[in-house]
N, C-alpha and C. Protein backbone atom coordinates (compact mmCIF):
# COMPACT_ATOMS: atom_id res chain seq x y z
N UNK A 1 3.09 8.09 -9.94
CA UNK A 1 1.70 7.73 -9.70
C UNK A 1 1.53 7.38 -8.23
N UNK A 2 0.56 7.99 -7.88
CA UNK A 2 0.32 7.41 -6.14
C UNK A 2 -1.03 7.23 -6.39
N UNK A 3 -1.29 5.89 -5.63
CA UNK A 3 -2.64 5.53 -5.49
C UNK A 3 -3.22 5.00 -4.42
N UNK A 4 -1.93 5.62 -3.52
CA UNK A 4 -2.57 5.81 -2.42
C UNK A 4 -2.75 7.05 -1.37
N UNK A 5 -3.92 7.55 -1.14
CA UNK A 5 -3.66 9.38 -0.91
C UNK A 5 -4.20 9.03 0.88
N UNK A 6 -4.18 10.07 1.25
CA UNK A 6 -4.85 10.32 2.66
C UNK A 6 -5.58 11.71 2.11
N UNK A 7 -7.09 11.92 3.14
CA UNK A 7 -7.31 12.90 3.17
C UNK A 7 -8.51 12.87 4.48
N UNK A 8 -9.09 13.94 5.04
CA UNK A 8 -9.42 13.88 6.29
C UNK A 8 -10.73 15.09 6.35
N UNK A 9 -11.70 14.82 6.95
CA UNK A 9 -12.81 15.65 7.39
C UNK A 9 -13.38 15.80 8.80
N UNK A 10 -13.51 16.79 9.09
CA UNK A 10 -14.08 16.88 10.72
C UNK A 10 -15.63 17.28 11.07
N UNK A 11 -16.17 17.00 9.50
CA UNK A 11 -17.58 16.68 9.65
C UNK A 11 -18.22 15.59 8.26
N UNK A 12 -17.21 15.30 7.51
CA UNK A 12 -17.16 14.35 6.77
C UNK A 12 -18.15 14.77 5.70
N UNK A 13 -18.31 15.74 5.49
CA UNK A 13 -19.16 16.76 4.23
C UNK A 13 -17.31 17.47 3.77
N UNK A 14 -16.99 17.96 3.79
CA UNK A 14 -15.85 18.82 3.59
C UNK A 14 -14.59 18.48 3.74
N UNK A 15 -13.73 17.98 3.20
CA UNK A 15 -12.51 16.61 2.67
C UNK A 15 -11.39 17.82 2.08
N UNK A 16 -10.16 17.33 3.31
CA UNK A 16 -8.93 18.12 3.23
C UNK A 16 -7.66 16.73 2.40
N UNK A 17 -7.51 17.19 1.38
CA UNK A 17 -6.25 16.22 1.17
C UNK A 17 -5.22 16.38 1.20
N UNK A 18 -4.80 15.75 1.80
CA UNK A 18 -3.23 16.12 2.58
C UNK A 18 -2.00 15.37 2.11
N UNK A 19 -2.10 14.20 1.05
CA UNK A 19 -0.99 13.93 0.20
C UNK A 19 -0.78 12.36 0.06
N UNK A 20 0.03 11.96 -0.73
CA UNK A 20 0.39 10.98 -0.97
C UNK A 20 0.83 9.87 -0.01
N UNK A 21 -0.03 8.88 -0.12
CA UNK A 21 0.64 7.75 1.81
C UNK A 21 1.91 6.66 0.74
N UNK A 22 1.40 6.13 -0.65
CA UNK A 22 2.29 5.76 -1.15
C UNK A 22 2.03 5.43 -2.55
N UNK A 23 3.10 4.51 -3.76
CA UNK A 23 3.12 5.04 -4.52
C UNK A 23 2.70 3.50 -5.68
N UNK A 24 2.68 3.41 -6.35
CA UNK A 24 2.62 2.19 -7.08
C UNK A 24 4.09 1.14 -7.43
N UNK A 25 5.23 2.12 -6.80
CA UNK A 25 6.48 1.26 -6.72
C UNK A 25 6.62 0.26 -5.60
N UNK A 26 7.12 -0.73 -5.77
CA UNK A 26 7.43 -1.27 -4.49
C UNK A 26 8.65 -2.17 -4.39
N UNK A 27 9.77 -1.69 -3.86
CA UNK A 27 11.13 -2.43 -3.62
C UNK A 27 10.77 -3.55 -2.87
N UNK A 28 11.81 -4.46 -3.22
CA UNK A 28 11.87 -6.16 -2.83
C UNK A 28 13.20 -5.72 -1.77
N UNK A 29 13.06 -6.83 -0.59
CA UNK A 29 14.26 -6.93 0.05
C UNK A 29 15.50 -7.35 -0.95
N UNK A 30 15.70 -8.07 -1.93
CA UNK A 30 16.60 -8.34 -2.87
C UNK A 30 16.98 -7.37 -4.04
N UNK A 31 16.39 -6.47 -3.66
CA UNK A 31 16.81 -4.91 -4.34
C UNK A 31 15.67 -4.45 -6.05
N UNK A 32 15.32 -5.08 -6.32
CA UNK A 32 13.97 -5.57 -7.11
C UNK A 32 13.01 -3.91 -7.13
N UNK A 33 12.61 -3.72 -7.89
CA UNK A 33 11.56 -2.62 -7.63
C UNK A 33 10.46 -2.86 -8.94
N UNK A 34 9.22 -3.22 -8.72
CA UNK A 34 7.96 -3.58 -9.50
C UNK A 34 7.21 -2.61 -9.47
N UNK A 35 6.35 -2.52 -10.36
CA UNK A 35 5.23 -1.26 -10.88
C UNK A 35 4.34 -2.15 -10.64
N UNK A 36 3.26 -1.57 -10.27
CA UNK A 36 1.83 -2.61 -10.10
C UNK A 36 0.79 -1.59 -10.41
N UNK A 37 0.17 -1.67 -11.67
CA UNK A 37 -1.26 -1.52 -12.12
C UNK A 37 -1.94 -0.95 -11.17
N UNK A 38 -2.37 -1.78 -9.88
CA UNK A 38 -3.53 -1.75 -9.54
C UNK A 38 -2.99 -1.78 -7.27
N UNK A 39 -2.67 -0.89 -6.86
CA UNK A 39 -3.03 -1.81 -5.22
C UNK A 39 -4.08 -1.02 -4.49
N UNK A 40 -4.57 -2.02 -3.55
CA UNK A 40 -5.88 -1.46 -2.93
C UNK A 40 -5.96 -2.06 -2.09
N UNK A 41 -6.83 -2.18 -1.21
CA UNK A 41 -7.16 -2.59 -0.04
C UNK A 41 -6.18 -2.09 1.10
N UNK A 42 -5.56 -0.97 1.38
CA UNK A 42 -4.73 -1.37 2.24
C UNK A 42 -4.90 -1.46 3.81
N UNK A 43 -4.50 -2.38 4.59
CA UNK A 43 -4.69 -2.44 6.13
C UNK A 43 -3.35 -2.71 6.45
N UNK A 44 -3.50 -2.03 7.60
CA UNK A 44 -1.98 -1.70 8.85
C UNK A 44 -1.84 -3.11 9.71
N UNK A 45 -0.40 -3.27 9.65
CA UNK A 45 -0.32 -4.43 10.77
C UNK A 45 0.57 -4.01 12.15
N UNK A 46 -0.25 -4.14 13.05
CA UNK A 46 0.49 -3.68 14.31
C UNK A 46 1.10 -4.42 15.56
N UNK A 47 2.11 -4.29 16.18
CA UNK A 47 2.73 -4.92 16.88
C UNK A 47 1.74 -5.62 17.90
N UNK A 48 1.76 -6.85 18.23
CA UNK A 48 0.83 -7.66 19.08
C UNK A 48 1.04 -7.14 20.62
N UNK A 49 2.07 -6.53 20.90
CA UNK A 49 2.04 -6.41 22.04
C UNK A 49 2.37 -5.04 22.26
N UNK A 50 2.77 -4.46 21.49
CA UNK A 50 3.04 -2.82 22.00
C UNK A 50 1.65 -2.41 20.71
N UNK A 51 0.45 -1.95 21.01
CA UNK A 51 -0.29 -2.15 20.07
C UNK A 51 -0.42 -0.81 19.17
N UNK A 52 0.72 -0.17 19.68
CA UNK A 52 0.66 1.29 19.03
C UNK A 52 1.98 1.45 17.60
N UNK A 53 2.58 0.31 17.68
CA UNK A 53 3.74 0.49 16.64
C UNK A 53 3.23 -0.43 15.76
N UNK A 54 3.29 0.47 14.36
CA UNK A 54 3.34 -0.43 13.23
C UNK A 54 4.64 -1.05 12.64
N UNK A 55 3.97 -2.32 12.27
CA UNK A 55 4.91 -2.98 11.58
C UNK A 55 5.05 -3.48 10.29
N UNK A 56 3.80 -3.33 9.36
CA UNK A 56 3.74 -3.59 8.16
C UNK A 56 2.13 -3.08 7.68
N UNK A 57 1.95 -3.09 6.38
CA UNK A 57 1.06 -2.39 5.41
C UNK A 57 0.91 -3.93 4.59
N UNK A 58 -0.25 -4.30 4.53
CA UNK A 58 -0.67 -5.37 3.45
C UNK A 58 -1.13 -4.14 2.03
N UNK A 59 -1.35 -5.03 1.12
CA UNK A 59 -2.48 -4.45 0.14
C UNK A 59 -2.40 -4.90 -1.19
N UNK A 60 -3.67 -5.27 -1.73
CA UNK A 60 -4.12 -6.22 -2.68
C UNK A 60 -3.21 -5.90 -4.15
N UNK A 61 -2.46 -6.27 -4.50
CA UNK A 61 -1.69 -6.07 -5.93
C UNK A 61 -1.96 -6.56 -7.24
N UNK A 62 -1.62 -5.93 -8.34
CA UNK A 62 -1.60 -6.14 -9.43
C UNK A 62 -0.45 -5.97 -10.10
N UNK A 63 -0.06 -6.51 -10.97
CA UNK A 63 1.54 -6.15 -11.41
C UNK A 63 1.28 -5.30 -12.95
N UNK A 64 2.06 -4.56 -12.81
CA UNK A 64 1.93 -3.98 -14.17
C UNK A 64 1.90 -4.47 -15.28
N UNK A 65 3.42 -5.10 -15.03
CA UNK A 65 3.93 -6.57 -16.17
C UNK A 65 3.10 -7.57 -15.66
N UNK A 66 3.39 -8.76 -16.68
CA UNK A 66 3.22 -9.93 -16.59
C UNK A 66 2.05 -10.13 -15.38
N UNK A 67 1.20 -10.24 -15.64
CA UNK A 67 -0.05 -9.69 -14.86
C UNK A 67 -0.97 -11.19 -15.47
N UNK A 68 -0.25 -11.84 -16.15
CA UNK A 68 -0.95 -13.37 -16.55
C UNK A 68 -2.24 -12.95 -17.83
N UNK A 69 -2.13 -13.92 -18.27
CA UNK A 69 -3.11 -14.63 -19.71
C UNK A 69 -4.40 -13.17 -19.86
N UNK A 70 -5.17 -13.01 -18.74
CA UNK A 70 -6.53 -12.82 -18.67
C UNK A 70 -5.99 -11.18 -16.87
N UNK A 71 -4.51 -11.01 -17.01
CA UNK A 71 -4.49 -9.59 -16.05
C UNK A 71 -5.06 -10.39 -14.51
N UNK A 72 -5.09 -11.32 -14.11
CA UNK A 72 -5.33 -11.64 -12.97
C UNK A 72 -4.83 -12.50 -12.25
N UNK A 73 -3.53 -11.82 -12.13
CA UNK A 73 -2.62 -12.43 -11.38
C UNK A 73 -1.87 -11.57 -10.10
N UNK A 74 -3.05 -11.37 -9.09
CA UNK A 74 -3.19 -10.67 -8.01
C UNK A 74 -2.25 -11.33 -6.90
N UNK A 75 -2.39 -10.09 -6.19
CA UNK A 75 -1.58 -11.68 -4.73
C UNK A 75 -1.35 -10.26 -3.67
N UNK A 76 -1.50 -10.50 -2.46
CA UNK A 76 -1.08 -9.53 -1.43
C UNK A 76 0.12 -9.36 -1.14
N UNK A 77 0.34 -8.20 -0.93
CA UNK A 77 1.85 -7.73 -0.47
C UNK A 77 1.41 -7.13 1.03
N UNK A 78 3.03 -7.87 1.81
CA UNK A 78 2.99 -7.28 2.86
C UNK A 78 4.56 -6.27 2.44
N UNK A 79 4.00 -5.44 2.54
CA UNK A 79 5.53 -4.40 3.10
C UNK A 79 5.87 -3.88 4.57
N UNK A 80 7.09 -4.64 5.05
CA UNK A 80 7.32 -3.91 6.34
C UNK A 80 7.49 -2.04 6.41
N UNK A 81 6.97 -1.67 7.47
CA UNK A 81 7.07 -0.21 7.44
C UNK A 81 8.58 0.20 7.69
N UNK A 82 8.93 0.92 8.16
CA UNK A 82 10.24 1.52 8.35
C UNK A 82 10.24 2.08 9.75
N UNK A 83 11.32 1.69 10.90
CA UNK A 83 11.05 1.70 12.10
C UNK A 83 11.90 3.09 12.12
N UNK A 84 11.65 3.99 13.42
CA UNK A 84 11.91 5.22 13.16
C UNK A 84 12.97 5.44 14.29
């Protein structure tokens, strides 16, 4: 499942999709990997001083599991990107 796509227009009537940015998995530094329902919002975090390198991806989560009483047991994830 990816629910998160890219896609792009150069008059914004006519939408090229160009693929998957990422996926509803998300590995823990402690080796951990969670399914989440629901993520959205996502915004880029970029280096304060070199302002062109990213360094992490926030975005609003839901957990698949254990998602609490009433499913609303949200919380933001930051994932660091992967330096190249």
């Amino acid at each position: 499942m990816y629910p998160g796509s890219h896609a792009f227009s150069a008059d914004g009537v006519d939408w090229e999709f160009s693929g998957a940015a990422y996926s509803n998995q998300v590995a823990y530094a402690d080796g951990r990997i969670q399914a989440m329902k629901r993520r959205e919002r996502p915004h880029m975090v970029f280096d304060p001083v070199d302002k062109t390198k990213l360094l992490a991806m926030t975005n609003g989560v839901l957990p698949a599991e254990g998602a609490g009483r009433y499913g609303d047991r949200s919380f933001t994830l930051v994932q660091p990107l992967a330096q190249s």
